[in-house]
N, C-alpha and C. Protein backbone atom coordinates (compact mmCIF):
# COMPACT_ATOMS: atom_id res chain seq x y z
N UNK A 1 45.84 3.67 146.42
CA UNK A 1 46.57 4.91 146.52
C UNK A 1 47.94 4.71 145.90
N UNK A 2 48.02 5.68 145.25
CA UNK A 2 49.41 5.33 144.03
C UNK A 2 50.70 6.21 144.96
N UNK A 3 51.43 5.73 145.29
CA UNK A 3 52.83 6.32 146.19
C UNK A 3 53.26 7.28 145.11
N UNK A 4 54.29 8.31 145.88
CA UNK A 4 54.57 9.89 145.63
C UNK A 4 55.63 9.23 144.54
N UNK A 5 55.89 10.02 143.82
CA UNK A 5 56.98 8.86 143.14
C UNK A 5 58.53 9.29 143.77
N UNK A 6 59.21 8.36 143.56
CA UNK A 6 60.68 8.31 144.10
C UNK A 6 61.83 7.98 143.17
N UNK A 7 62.86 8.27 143.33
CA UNK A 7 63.54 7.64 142.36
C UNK A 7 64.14 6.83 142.24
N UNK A 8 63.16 5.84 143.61
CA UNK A 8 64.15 4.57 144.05
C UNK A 8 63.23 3.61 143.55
N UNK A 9 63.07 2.71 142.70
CA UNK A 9 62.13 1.54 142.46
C UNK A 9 61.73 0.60 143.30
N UNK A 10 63.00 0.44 144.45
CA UNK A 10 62.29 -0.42 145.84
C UNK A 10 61.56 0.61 146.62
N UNK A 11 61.88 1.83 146.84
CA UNK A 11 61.12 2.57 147.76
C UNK A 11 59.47 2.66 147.31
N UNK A 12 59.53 2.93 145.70
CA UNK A 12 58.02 3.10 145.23
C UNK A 12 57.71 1.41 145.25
N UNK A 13 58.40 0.32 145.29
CA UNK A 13 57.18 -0.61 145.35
C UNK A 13 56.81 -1.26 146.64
N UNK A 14 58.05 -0.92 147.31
CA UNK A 14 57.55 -0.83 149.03
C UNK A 14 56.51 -0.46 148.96
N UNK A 15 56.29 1.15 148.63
CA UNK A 15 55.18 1.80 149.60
C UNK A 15 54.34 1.30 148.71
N UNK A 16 53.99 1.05 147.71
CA UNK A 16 53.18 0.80 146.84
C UNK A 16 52.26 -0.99 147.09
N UNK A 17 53.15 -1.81 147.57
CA UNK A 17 52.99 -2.84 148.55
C UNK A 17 52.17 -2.71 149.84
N UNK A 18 52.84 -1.97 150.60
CA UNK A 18 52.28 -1.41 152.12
C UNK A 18 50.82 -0.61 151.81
N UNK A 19 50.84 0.18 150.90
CA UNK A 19 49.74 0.96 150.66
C UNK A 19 48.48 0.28 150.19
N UNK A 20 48.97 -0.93 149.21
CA UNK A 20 47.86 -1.81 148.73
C UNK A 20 47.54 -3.04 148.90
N UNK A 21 48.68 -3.21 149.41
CA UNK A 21 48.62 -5.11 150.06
C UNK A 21 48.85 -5.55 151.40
N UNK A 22 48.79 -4.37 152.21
CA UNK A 22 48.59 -4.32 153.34
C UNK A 22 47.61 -5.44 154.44
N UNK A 23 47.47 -6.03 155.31
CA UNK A 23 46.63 -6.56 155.79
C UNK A 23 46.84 -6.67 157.50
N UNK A 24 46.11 -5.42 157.99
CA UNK A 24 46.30 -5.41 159.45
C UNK A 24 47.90 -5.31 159.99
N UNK A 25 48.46 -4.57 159.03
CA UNK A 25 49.94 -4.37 159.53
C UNK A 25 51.19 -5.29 158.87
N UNK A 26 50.49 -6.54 158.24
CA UNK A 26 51.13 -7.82 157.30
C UNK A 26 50.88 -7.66 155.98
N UNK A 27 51.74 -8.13 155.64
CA UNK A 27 51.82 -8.38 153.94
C UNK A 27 51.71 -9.61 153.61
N UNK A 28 50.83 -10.36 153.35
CA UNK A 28 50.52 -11.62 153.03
C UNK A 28 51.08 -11.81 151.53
N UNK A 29 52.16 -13.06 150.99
CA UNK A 29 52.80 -13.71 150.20
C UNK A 29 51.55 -14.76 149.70
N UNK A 30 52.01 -15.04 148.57
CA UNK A 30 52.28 -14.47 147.30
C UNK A 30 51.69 -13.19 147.32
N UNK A 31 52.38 -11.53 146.95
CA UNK A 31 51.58 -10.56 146.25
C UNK A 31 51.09 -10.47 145.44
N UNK A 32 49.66 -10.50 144.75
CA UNK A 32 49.05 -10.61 143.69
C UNK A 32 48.40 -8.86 142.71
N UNK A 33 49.71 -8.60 141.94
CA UNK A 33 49.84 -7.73 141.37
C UNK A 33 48.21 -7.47 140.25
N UNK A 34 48.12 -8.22 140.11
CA UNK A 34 46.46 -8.04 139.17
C UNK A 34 45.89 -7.27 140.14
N UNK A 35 45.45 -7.94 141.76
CA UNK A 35 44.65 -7.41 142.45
C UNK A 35 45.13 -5.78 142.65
N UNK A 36 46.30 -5.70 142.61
CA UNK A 36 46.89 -4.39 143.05
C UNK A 36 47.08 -3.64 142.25
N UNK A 37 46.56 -3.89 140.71
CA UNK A 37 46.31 -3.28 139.67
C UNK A 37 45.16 -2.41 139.50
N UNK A 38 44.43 -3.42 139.62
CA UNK A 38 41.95 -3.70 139.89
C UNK A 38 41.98 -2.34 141.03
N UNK A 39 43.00 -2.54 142.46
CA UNK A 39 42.62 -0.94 143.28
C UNK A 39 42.97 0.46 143.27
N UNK A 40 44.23 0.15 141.95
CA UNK A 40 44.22 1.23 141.42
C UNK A 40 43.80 1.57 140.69
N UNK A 41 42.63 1.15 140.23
CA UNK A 41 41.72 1.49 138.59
C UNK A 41 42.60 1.68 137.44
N UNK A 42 43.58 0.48 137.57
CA UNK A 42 44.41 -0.10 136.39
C UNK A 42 43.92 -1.84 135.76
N UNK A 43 42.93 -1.22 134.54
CA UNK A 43 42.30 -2.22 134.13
C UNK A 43 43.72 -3.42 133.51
N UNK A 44 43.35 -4.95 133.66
CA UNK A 44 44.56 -5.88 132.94
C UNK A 44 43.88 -6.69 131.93
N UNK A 45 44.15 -6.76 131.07
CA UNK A 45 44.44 -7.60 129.55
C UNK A 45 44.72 -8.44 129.53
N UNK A 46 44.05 -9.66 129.72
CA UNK A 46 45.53 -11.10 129.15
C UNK A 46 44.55 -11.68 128.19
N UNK A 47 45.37 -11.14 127.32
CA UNK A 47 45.40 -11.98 125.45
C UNK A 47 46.61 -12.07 124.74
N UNK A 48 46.32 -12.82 123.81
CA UNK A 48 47.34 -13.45 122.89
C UNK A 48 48.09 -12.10 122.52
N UNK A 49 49.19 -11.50 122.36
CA UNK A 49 49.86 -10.85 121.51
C UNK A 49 50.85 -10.55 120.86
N UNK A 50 51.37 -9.73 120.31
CA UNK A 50 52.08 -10.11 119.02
C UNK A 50 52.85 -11.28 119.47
N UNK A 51 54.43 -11.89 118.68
CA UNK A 51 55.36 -12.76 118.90
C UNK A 51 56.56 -11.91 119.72
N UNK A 52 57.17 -12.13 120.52
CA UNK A 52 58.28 -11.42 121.56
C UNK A 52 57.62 -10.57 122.02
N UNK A 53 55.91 -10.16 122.10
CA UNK A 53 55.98 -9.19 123.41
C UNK A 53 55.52 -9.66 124.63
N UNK A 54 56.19 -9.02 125.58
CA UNK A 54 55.31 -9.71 127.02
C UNK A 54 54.23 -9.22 127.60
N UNK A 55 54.32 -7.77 127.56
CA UNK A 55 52.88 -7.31 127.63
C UNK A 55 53.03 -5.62 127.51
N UNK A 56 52.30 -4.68 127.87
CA UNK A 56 53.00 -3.56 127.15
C UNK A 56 51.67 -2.48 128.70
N UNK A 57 52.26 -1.42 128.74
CA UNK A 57 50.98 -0.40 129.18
C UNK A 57 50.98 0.70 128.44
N UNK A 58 49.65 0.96 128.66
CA UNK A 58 48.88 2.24 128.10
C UNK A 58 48.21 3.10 128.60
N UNK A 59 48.45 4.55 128.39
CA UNK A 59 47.36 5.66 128.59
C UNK A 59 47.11 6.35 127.82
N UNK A 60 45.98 6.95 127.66
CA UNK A 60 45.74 7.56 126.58
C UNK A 60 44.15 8.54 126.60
N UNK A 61 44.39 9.17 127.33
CA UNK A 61 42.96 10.02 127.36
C UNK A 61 41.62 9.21 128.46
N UNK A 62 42.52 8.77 129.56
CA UNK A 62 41.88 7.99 130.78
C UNK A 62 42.78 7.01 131.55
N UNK A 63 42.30 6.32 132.32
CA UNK A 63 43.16 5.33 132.87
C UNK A 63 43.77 4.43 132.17
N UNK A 64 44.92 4.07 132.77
CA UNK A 64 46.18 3.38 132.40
C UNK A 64 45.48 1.81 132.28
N UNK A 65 45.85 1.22 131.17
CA UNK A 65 45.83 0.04 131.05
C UNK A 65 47.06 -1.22 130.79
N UNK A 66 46.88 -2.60 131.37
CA UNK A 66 48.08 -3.26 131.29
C UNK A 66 47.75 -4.36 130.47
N UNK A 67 48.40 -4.70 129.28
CA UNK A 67 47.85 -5.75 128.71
C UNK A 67 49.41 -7.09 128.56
N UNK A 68 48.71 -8.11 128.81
CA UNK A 68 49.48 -9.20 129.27
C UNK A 68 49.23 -10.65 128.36
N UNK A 69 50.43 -10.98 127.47
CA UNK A 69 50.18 -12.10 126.89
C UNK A 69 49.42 -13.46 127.53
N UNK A 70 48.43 -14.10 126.90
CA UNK A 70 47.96 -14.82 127.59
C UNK A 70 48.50 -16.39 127.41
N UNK A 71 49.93 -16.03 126.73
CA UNK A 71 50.38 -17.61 126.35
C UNK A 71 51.19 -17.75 127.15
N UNK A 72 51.76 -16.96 128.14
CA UNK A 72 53.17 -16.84 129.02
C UNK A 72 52.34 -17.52 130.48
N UNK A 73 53.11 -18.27 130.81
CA UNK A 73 52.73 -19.20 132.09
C UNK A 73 52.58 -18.25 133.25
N UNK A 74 51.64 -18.58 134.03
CA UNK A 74 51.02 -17.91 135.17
C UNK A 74 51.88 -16.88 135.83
N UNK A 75 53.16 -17.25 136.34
CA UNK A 75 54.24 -16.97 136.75
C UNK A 75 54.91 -15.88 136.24
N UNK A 76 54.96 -15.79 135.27
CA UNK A 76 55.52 -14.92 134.13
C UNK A 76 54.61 -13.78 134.30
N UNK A 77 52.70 -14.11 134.01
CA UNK A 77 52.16 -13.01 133.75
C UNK A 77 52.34 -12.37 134.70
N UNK A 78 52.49 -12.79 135.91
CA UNK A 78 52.25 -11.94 137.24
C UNK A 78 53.81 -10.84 137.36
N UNK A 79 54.88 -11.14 136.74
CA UNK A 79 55.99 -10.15 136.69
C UNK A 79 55.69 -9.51 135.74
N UNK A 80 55.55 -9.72 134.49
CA UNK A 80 54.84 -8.88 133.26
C UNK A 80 53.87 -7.66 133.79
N UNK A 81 52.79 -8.02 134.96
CA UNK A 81 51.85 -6.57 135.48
C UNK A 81 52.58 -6.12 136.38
N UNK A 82 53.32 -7.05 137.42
CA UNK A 82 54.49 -6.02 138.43
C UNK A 82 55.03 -5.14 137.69
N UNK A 83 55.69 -5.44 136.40
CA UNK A 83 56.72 -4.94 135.68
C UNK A 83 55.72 -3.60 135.20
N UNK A 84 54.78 -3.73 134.38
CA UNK A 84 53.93 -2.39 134.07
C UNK A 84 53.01 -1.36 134.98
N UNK A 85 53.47 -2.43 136.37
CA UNK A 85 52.51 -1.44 137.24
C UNK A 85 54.14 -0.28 137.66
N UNK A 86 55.08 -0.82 137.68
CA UNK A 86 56.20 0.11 137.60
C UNK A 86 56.33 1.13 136.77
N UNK A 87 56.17 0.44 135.66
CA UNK A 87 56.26 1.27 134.87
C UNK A 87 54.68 2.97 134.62
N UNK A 88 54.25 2.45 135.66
CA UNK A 88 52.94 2.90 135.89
C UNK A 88 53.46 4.60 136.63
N UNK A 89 53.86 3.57 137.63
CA UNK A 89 53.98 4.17 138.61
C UNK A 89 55.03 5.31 138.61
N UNK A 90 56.08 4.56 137.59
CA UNK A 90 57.00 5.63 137.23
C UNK A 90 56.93 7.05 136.33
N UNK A 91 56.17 6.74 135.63
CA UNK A 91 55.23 7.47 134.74
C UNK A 91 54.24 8.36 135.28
N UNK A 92 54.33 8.12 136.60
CA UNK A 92 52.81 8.51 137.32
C UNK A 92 52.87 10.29 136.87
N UNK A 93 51.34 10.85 136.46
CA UNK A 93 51.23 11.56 136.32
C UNK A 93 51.55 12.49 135.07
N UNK A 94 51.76 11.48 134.18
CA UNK A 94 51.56 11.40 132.88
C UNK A 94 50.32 11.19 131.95
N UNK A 95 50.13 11.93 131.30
CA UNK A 95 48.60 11.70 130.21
C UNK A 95 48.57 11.13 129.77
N UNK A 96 49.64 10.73 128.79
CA UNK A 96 50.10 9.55 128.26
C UNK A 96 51.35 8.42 127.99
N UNK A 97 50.93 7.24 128.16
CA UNK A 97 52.10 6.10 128.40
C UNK A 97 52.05 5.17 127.37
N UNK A 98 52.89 4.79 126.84
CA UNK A 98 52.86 3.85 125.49
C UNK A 98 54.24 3.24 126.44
N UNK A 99 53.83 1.87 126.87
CA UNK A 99 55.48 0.97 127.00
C UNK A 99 55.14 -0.42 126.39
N UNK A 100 56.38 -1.17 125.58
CA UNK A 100 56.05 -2.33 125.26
C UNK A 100 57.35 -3.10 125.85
N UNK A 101 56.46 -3.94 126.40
CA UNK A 101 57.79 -4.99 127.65
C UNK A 101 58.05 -6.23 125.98
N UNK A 102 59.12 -6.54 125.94
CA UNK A 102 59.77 -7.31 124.56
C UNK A 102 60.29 -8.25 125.56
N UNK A 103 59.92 -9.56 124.97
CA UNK A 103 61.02 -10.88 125.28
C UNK A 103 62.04 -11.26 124.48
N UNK A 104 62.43 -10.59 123.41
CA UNK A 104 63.13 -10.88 122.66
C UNK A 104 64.37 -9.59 122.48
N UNK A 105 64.93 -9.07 123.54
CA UNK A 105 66.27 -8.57 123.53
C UNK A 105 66.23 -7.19 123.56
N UNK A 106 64.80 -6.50 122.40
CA UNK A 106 64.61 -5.23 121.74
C UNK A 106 64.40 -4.61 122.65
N UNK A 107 63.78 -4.50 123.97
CA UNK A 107 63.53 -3.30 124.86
C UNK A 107 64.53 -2.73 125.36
N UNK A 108 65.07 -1.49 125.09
CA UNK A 108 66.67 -0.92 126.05
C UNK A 108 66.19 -1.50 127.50
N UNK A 109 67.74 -1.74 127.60
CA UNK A 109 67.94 -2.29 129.04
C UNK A 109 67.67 -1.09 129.93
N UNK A 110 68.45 -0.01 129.49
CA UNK A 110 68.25 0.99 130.74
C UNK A 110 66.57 1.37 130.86
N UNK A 111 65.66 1.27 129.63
CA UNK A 111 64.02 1.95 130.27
C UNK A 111 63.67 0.50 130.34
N UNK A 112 64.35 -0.54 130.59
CA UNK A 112 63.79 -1.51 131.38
C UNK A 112 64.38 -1.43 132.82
N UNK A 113 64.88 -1.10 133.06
CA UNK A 113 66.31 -1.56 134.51
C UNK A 113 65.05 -1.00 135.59
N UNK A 114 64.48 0.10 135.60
CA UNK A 114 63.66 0.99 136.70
C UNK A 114 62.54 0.35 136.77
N UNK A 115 61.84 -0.27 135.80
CA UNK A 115 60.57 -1.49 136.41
C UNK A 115 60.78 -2.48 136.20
N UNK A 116 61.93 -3.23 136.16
CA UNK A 116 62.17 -4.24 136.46
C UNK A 116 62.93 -4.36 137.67
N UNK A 117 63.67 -3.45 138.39
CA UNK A 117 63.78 -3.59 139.62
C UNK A 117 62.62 -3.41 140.69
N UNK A 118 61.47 -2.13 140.21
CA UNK A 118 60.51 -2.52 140.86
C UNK A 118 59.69 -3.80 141.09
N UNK A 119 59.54 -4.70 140.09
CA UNK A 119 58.61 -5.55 140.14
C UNK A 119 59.29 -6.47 141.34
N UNK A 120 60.93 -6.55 140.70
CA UNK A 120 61.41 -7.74 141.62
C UNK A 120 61.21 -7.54 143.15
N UNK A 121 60.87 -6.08 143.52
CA UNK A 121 61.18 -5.88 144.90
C UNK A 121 59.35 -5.89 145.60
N UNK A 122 58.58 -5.50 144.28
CA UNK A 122 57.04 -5.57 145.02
C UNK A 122 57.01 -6.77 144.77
N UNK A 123 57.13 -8.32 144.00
CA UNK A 123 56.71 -9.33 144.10
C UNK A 123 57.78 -10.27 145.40
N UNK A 124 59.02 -9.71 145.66
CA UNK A 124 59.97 -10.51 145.98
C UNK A 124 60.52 -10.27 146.52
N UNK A 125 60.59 -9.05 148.00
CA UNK A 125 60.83 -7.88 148.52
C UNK A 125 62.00 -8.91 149.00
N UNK A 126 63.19 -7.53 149.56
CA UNK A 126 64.62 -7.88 149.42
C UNK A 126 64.41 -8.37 150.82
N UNK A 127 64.01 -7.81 151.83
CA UNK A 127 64.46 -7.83 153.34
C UNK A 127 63.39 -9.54 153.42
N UNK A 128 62.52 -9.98 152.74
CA UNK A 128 61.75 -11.15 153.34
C UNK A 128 62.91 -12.02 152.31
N UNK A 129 63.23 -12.53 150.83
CA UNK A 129 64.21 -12.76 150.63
C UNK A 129 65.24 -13.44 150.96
N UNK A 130 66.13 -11.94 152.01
CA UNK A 130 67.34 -12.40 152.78
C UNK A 130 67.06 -12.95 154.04
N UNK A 131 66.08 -12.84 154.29
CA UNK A 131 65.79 -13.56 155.75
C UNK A 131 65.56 -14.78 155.65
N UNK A 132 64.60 -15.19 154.37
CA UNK A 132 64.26 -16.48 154.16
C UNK A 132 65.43 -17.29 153.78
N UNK A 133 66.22 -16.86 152.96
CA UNK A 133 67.57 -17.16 152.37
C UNK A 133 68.35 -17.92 153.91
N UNK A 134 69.07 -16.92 154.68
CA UNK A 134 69.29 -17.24 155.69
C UNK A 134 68.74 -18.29 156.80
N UNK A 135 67.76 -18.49 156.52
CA UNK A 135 66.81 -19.47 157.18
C UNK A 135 67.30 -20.78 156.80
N UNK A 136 67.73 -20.89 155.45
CA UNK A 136 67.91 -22.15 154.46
C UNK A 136 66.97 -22.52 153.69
N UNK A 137 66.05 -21.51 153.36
CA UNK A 137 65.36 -21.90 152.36
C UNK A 137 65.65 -22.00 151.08
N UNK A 138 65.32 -22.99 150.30
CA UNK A 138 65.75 -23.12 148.76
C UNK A 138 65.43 -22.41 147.85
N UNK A 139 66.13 -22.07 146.44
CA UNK A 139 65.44 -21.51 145.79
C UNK A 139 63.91 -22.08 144.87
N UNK A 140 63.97 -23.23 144.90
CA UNK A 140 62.31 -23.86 144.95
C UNK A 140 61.27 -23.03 145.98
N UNK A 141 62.06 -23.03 146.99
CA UNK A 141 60.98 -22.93 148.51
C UNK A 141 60.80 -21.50 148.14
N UNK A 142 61.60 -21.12 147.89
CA UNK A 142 61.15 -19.25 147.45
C UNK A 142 60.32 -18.82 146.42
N UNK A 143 60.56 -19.88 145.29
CA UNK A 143 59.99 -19.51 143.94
C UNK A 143 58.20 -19.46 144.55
N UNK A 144 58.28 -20.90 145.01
CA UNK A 144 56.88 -21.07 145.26
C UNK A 144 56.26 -20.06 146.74
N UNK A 145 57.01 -20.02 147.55
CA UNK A 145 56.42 -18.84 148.48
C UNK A 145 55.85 -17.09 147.83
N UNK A 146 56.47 -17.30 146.39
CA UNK A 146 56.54 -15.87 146.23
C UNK A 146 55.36 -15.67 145.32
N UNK A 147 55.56 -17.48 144.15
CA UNK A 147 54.82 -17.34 142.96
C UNK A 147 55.21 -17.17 141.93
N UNK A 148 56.46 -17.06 141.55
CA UNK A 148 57.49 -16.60 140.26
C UNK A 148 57.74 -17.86 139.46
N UNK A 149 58.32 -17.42 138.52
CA UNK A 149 59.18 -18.51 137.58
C UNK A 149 60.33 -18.66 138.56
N UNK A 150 61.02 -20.14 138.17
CA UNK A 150 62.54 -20.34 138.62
C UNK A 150 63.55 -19.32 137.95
N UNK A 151 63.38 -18.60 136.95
CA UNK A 151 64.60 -17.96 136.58
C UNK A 151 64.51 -16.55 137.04
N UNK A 152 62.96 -16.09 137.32
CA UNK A 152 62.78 -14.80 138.22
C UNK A 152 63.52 -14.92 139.51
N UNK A 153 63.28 -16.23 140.35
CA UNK A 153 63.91 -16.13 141.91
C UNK A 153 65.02 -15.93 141.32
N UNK A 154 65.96 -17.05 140.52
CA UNK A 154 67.36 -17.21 140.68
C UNK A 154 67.70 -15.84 140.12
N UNK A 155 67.60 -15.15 139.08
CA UNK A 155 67.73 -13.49 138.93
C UNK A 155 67.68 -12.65 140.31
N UNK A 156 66.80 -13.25 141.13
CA UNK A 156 66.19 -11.96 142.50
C UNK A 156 67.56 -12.36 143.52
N UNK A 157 67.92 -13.50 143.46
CA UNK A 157 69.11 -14.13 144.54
C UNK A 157 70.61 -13.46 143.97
N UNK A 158 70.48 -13.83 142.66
CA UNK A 158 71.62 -13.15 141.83
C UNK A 158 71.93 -11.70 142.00
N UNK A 159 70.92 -11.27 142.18
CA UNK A 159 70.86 -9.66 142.40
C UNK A 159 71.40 -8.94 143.46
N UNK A 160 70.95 -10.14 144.28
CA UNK A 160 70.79 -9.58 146.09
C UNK A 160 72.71 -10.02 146.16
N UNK A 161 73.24 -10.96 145.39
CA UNK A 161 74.29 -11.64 146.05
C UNK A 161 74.34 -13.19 146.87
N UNK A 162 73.31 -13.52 146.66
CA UNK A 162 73.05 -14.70 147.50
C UNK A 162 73.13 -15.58 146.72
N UNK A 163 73.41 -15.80 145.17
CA UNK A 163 74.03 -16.78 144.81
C UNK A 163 74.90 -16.08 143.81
């Protein structure tokens, strides 16, 4: 079930979290955005493509598709489909979606800023985060609780203020 859209990127990947990764009232860590792709009948892609892209979504006369370089380390791909299921989601209710996620500088920051704050908050939600943070957990201990690259956590800590 695809959440109402909002114009808050944590609010839509909250509910968008709760709605699909739900488990008896828990949210079980790592979130695995593929799977939460597959229940929204958002088919995923991972192949080779061009040079600087990371992965891009599409619609076009049916369901939305996410296609995801298959040379970018595990870690990576899994923010790459957070990142387009945002962009999904933001879009929601659109016929058609053409986005291409760029590693190389070219994507405007601002029609990146709105799914890229989503992803960080459905893979890396703020309130588990600061709690863990506070606990004394490291940013190792987070990367790997969550599943990210090291420069995704240290970005998600950077964000929050916590480093």
């Amino acid at each position: 079930m695809m959440p109402a859209r909002s114009a808050s990127p944590r609010s839509a990947a909250r509910d968008l979290r709760t709605a699909e990764w739900n488990v008896d009232g828990r949210i079980p860590f790592p979130v695995d955005p593929f799977e939460i792709a597959a229940r929204l009948g958002v088919e995923v892609h991972v192949a080779p493509l061009a040079s600087g892209v990371a992965g891009f979504a599409v619609k076009d006369d049916g369901p939305a598709e996410i296609y995801v370089d298959s040379r970018s380390a595990a870690e990576v791909q899994r923010c790459v489909v957070a990142h387009e299921l945002g962009r999904i989601v933001e879009n929601r209710g659109a016929d058609r979606i053409g986005h291409v996620y760029r590693r190389d500088g070219r994507s405007s920051a601002a029609a990146e800023s709105w799914a890229d704050r989503f992803a960080a908050e459905l893979l890396m939600p703020e309130a588990i985060v600061v709690k863990n943070w506070a606990e004394g957990w490291s940013p190792e201990r987070l990367r790997r609780r969550f599943d990210v690259s090291g420069p995704a956590m240290t970005h998600r800590l950077s964000g929050l203020g916590l480093i």
